[in-house]
PDB file of N, CA and C in Angstrom:
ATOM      1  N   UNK A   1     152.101 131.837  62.361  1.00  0.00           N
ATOM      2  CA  UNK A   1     152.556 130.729  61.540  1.00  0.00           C
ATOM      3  C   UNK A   1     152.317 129.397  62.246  1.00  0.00           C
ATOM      4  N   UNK A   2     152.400 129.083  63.349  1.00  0.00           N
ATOM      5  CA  UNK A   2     152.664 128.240  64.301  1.00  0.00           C
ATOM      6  C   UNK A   2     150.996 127.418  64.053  1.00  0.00           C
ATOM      7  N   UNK A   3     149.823 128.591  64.103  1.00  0.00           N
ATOM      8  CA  UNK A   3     148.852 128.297  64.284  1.00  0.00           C
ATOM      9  C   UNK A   3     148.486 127.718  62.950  1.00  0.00           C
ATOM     10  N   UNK A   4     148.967 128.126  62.010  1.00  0.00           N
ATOM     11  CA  UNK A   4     148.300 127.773  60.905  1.00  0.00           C
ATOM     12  C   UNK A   4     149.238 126.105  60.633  1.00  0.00           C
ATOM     13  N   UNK A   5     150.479 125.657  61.083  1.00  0.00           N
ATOM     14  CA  UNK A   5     151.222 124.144  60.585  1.00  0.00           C
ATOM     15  C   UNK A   5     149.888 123.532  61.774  1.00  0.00           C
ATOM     16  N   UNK A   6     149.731 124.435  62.978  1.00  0.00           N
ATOM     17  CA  UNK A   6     148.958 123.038  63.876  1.00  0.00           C
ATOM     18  C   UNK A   6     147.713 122.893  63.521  1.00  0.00           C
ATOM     19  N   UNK A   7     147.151 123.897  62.402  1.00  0.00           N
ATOM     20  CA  UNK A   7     145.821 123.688  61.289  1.00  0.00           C
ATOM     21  C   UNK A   7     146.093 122.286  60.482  1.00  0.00           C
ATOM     22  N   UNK A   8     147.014 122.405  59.921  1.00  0.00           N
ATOM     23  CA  UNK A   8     147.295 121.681  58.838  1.00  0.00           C
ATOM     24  C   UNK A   8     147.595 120.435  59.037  1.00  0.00           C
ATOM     25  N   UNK A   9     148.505 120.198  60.528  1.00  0.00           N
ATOM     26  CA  UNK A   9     148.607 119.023  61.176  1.00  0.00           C
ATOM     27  C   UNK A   9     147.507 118.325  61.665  1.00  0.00           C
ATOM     28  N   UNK A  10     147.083 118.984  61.762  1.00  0.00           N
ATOM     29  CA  UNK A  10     144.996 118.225  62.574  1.00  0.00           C
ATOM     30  C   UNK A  10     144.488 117.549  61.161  1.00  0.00           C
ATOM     31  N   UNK A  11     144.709 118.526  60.280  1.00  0.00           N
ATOM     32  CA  UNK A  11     143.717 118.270  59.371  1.00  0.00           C
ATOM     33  C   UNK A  11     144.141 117.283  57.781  1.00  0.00           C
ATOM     34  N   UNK A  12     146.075 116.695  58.227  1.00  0.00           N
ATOM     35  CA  UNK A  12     146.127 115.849  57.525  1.00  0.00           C
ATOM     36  C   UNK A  12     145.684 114.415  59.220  1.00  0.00           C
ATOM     37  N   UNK A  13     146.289 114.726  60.032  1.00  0.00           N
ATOM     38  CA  UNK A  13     145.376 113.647  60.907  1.00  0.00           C
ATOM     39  C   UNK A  13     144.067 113.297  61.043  1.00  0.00           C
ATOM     40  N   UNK A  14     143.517 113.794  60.672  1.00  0.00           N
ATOM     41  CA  UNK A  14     142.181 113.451  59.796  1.00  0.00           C
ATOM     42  C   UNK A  14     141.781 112.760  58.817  1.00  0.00           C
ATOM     43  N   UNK A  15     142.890 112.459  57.732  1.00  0.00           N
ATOM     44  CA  UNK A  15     142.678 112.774  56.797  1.00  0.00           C
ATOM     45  C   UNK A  15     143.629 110.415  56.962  1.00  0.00           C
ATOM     46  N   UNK A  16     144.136 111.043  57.462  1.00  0.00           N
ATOM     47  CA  UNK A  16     145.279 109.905  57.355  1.00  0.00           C
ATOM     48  C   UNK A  16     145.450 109.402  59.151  1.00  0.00           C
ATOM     49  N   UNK A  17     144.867 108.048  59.506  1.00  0.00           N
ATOM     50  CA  UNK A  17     144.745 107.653  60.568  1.00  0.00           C
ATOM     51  C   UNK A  17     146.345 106.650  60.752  1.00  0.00           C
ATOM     52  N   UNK A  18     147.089 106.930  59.880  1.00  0.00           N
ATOM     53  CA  UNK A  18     148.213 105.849  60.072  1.00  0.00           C
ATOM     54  C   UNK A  18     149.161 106.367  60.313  1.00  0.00           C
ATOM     55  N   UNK A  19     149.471 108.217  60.384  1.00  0.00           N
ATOM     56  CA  UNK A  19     150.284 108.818  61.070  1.00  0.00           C
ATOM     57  C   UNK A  19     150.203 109.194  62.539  1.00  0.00           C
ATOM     58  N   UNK A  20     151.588 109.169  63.482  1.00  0.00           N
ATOM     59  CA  UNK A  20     150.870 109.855  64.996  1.00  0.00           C
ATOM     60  C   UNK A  20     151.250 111.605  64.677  1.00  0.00           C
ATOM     61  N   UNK A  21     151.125 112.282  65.485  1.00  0.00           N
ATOM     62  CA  UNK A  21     150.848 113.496  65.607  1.00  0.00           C
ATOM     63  C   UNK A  21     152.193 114.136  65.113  1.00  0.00           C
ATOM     64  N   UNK A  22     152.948 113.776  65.972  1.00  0.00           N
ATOM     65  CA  UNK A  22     154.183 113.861  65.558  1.00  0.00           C
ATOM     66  C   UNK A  22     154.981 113.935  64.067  1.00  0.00           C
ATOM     67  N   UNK A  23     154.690 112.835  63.030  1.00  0.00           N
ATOM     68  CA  UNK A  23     154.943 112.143  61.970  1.00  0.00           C
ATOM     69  C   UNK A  23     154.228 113.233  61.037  1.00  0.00           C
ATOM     70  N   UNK A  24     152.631 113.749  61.670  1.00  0.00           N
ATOM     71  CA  UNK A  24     152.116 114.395  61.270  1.00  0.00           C
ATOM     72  C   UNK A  24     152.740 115.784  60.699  1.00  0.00           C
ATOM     73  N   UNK A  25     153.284 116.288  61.794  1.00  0.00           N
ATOM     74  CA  UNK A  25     153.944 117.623  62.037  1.00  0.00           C
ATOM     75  C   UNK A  25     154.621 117.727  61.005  1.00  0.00           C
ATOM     76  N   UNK A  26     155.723 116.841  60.992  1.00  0.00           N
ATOM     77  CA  UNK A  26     156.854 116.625  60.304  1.00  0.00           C
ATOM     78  C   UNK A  26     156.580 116.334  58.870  1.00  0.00           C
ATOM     79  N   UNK A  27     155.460 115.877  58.334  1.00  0.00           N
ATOM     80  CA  UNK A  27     155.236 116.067  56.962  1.00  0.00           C
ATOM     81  C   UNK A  27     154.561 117.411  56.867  1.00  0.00           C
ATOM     82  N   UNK A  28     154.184 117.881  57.834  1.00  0.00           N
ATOM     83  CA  UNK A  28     153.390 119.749  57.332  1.00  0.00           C
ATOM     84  C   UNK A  28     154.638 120.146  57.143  1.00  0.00           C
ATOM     85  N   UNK A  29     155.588 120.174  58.162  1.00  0.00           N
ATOM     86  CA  UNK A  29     156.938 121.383  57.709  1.00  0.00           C
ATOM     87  C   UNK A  29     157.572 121.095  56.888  1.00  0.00           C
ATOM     88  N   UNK A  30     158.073 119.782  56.446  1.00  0.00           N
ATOM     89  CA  UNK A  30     158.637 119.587  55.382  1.00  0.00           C
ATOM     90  C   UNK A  30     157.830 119.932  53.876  1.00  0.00           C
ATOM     91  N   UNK A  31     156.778 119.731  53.674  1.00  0.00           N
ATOM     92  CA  UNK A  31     155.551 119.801  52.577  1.00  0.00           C
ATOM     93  C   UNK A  31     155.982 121.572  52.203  1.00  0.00           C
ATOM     94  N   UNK A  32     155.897 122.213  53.508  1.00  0.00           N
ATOM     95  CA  UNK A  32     155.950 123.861  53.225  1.00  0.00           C
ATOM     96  C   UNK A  32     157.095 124.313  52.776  1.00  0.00           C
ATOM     97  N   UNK A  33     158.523 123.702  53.605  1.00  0.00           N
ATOM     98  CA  UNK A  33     159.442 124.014  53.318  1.00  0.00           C
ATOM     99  C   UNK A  33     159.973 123.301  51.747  1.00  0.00           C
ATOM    100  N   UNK A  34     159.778 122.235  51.303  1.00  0.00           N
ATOM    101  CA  UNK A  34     159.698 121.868  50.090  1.00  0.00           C
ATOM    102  C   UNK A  34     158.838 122.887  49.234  1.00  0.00           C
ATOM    103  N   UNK A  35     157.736 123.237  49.682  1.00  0.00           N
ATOM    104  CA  UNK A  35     157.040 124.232  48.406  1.00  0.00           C
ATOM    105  C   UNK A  35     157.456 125.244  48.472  1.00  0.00           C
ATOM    106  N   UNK A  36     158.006 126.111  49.464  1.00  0.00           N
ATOM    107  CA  UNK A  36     158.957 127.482  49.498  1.00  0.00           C
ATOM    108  C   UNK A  36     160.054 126.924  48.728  1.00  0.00           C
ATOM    109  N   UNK A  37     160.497 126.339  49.159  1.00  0.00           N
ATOM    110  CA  UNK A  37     162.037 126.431  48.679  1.00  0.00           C
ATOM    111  C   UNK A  37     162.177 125.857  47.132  1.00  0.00           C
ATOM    112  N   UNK A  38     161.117 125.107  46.355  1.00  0.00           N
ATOM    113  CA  UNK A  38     161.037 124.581  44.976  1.00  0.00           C
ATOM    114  C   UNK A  38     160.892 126.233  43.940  1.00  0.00           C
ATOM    115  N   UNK A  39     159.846 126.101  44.914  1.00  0.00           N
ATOM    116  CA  UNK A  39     159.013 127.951  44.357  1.00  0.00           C
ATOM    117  C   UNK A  39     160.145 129.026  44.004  1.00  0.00           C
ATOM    118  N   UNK A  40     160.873 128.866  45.044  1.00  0.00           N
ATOM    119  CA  UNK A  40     161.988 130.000  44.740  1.00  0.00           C
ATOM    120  C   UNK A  40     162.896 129.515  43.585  1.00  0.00           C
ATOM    121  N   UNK A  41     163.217 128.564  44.123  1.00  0.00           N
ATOM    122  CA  UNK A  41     164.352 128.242  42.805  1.00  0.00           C
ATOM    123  C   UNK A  41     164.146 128.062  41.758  1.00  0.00           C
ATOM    124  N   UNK A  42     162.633 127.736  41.347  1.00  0.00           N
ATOM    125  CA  UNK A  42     161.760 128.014  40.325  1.00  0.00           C
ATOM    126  C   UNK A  42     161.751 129.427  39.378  1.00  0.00           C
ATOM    127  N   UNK A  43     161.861 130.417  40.482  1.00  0.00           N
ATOM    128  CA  UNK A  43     162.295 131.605  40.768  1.00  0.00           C
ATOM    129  C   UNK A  43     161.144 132.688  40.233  1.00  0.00           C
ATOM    130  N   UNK A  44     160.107 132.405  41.017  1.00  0.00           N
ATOM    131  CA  UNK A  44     158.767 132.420  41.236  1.00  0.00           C
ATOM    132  C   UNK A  44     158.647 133.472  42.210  1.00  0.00           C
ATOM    133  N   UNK A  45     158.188 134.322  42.326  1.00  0.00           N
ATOM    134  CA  UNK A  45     157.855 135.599  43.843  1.00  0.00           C
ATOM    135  C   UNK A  45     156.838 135.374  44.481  1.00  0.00           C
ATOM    136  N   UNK A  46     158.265 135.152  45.820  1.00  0.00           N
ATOM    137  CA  UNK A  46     157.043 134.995  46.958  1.00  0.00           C
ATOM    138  C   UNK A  46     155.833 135.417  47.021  1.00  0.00           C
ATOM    139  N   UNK A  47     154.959 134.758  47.757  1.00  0.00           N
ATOM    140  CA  UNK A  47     152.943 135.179  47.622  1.00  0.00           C
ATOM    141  C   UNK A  47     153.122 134.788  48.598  1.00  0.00           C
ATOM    142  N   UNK A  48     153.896 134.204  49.985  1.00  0.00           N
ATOM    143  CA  UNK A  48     153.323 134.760  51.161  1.00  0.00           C
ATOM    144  C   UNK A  48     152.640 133.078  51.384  1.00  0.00           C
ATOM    145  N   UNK A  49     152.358 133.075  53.126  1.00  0.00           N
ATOM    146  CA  UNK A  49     151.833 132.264  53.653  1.00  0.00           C
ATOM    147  C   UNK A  49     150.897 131.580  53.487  1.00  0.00           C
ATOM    148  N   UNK A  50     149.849 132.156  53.033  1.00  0.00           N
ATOM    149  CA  UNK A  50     148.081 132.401  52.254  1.00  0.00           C
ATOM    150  C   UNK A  50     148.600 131.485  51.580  1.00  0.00           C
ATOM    151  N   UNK A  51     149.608 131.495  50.457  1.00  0.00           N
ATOM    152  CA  UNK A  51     149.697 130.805  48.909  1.00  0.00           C
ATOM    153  C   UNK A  51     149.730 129.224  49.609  1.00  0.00           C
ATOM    154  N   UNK A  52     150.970 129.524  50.271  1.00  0.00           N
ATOM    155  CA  UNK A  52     151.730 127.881  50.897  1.00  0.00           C
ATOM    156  C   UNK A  52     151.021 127.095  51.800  1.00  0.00           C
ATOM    157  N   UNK A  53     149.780 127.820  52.265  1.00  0.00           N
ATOM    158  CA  UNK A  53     149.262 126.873  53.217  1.00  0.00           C
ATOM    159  C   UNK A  53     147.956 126.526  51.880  1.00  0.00           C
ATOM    160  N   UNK A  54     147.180 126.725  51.255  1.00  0.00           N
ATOM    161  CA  UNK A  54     146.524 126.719  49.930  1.00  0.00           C
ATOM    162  C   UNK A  54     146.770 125.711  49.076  1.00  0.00           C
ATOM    163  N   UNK A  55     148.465 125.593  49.052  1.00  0.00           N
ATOM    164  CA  UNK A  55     148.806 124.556  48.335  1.00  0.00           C
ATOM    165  C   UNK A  55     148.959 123.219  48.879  1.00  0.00           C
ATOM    166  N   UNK A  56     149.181 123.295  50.395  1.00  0.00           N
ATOM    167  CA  UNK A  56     149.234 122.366  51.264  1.00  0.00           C
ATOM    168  C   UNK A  56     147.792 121.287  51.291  1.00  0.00           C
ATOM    169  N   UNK A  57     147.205 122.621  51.484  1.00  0.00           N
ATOM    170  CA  UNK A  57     145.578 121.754  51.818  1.00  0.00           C
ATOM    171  C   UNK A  57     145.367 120.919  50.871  1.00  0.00           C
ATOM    172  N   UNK A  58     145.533 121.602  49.745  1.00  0.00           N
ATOM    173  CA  UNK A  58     145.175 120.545  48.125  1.00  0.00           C
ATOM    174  C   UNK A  58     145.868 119.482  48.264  1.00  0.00           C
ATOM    175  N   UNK A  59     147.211 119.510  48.570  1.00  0.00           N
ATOM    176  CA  UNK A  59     148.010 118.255  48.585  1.00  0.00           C
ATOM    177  C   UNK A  59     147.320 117.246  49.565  1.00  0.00           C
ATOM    178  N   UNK A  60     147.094 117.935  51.074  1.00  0.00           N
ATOM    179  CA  UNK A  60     146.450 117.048  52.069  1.00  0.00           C
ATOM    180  C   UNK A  60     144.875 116.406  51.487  1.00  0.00           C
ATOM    181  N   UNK A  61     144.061 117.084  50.955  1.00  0.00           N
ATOM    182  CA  UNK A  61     142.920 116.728  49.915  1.00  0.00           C
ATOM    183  C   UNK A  61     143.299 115.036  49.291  1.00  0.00           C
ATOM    184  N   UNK A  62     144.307 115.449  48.200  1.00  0.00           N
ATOM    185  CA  UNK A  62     144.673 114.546  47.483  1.00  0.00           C
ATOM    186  C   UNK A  62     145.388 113.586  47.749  1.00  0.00           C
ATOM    187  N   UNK A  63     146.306 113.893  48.770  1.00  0.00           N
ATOM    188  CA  UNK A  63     147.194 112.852  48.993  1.00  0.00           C
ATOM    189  C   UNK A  63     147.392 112.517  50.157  1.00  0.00           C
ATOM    190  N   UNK A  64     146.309 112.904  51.132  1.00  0.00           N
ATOM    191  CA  UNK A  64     147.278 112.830  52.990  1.00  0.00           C
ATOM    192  C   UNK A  64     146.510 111.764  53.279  1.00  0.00           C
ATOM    193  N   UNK A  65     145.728 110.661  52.141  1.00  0.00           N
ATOM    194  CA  UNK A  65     145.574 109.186  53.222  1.00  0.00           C
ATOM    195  C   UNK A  65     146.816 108.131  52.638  1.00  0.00           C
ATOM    196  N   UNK A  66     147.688 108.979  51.677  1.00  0.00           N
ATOM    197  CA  UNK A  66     148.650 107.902  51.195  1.00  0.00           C
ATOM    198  C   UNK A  66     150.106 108.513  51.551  1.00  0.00           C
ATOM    199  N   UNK A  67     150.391 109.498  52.566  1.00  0.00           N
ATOM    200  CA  UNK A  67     151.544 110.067  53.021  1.00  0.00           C
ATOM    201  C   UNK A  67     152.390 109.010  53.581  1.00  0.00           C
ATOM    202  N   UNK A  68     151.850 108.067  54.332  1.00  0.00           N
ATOM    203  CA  UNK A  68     152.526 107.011  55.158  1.00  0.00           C
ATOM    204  C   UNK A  68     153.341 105.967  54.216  1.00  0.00           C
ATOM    205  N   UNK A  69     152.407 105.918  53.120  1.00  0.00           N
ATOM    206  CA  UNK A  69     152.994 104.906  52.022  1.00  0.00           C
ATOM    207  C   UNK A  69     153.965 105.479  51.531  1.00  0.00           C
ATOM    208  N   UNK A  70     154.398 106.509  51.323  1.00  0.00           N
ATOM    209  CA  UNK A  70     155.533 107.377  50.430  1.00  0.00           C
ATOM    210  C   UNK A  70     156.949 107.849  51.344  1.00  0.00           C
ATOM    211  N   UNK A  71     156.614 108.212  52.661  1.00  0.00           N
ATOM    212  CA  UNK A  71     157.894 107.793  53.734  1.00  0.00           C
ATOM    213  C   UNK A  71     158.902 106.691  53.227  1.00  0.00           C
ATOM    214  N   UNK A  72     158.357 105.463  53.655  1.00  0.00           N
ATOM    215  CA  UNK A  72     159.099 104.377  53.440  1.00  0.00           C
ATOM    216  C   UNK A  72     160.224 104.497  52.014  1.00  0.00           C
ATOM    217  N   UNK A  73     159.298 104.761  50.657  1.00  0.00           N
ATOM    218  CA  UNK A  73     160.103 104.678  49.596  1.00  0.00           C
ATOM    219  C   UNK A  73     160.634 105.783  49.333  1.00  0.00           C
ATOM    220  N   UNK A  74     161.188 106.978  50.222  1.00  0.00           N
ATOM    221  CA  UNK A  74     161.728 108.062  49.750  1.00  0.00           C
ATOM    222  C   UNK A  74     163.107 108.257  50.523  1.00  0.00           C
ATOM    223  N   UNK A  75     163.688 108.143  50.185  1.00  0.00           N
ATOM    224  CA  UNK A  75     164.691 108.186  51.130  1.00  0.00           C
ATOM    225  C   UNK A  75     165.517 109.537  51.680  1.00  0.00           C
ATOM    226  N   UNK A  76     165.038 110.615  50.794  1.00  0.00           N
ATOM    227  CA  UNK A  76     165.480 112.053  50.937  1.00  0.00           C
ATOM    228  C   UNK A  76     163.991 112.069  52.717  1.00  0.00           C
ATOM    229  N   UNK A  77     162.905 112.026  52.920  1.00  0.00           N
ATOM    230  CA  UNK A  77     161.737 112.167  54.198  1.00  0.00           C
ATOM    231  C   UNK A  77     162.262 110.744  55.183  1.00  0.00           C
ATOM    232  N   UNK A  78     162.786 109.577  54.541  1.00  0.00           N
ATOM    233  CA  UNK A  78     162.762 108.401  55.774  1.00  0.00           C
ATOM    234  C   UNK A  78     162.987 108.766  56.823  1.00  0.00           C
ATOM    235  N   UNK A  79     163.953 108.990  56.680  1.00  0.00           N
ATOM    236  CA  UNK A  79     165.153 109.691  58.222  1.00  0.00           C
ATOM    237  C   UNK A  79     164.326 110.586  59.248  1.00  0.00           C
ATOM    238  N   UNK A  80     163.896 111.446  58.053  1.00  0.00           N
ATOM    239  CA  UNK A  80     163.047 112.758  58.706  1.00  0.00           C
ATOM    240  C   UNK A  80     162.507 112.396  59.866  1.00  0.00           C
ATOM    241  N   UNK A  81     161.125 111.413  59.321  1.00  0.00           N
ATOM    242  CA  UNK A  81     159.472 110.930  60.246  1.00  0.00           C
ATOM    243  C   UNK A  81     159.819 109.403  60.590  1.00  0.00           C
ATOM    244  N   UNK A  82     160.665 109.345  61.328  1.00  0.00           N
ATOM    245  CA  UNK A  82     161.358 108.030  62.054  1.00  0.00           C
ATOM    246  C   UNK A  82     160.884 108.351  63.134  1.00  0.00           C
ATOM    247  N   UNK A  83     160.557 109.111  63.566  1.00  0.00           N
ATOM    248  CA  UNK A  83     160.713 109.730  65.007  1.00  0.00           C
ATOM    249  C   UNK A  83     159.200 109.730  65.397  1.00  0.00           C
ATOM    250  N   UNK A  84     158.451 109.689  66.688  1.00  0.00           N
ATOM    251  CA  UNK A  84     157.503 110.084  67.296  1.00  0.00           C
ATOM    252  C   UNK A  84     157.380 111.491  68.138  1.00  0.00           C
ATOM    253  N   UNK A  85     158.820 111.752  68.440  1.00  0.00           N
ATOM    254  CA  UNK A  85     158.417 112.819  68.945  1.00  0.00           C
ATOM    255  C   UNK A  85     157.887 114.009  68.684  1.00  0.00           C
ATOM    256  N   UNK A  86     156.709 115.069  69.567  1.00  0.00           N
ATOM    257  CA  UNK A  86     156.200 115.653  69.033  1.00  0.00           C
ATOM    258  C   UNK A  86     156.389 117.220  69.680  1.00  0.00           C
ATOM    259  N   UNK A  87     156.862 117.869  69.371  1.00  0.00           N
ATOM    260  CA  UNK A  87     156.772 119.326  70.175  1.00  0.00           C
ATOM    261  C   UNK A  87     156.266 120.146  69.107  1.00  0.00           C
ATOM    262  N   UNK A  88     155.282 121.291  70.369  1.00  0.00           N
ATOM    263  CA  UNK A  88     154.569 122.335  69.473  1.00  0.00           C
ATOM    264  C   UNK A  88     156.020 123.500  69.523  1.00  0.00           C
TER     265      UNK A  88
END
């Protein structure tokens, strides 16, 4: 699992030069844990890692050069990616 958020973290830092690594992180786990946890209560059956990282990428596709802009006005993530710090 580990390997596949520090996939996803590279590859919205790529994608989006206005996050640090860190900030990065912290929108992969939240992004996943938001799509698990919508999914369920949706009440939808689990499909597993494959599905959630799939859906991630598309989002990072579409939306990971404007992630930085959407922090600020959300106030449920502000708090979250305040932070720089980064641990694997």
């Amino acid at each position: 699992m580990q390997t596949i958020i520090d996939a996803l973290t590279y590859q919205l830092l790529e994608k989006n030069d206005q996050l640090s690594a860190a900030k990065a992180r912290a929108w992969i786990e939240l992004l996943w844990s938001d799509f698990e946890s919508s999914y369920a209560r949706a009440g939808y059956e689990y499909k597993g890692a494959a599905v959630t990282e799939m859906v991630i990428k598309k989002w990072i596709e579409s939306y990971g050069q404007q992630l930085h802009e959407f922090a600020g006005s959300n106030e449920k993530y502000k708090h979250l990616l305040e932070t720089d710090d980064f641990f694997h």
